[in-house]
Protein backbone atom coordinates (compact mmCIF):
# COMPACT_ATOMS: atom_id res chain seq x y z
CA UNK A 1 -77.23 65.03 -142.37
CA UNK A 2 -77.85 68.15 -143.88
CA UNK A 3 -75.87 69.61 -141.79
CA UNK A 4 -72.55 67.56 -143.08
CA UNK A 5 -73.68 68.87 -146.58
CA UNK A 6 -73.45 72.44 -145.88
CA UNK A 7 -69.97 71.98 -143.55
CA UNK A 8 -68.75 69.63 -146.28
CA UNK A 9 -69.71 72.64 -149.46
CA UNK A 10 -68.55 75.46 -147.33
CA UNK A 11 -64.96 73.61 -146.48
CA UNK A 12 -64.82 73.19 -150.26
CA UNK A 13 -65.47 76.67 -151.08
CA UNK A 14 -63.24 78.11 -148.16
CA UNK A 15 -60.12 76.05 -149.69
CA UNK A 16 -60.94 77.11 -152.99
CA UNK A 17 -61.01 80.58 -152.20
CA UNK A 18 -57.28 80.09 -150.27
CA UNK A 19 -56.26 78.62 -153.17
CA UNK A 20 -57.19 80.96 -155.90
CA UNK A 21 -56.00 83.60 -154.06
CA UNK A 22 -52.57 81.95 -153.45
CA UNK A 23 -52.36 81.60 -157.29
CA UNK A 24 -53.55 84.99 -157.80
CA UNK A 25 -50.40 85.93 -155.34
CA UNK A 26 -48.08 83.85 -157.10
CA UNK A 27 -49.07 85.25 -161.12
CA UNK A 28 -51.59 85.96 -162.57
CA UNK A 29 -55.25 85.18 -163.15
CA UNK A 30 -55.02 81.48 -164.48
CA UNK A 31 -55.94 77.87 -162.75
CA UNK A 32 -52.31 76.38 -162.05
CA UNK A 33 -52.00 72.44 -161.45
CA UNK A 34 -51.83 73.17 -157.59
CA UNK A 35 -55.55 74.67 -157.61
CA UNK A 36 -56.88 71.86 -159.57
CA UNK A 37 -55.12 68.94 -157.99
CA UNK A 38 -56.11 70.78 -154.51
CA UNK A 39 -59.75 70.98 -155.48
CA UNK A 40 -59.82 67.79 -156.84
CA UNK A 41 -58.20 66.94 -153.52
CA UNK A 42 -60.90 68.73 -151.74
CA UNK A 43 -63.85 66.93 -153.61
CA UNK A 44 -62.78 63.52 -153.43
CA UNK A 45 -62.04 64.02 -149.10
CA UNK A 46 -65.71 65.71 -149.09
CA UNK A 47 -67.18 62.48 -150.96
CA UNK A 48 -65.27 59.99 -149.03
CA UNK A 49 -66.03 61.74 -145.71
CA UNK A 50 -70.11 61.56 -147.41
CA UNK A 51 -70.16 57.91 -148.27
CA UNK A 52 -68.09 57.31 -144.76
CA UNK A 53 -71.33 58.94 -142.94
CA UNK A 54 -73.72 57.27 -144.98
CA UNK A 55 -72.54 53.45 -144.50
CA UNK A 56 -72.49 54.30 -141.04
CA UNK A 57 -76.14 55.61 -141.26
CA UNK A 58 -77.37 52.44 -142.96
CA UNK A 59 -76.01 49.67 -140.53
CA UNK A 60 -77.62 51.30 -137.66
């Protein structure tokens, strides 16, 4: 399980990092809507991929 944590964190920072640096491309140093929405994106597929895993865990 901890495992899926540190996969789970380090696809979150690796799209981050793409995505700041496509905004950096595109203008300037400043958070567009794309970043956020993506990393809010990012978050919420990380947390439903974690409670997917755990319900699975618990009716074993």
């Amino acid at each position: 399980m901890r495992q899926f944590y540190k996969n789970a964190l380090l696809a979150i920072a690796i799209f981050s990092v793409v995505l700041l640096m496509q905004s950096l491309r595109n203008g300037g140093l400043f958070l567009s809507e794309s970043f956020v929405l993506g990393l809010w994106y990012a978050i919420g597929l990380s947390g439903a991929l974690l409670v997917g895993k755990v319900m699975v865990a618990s009716t074993r």
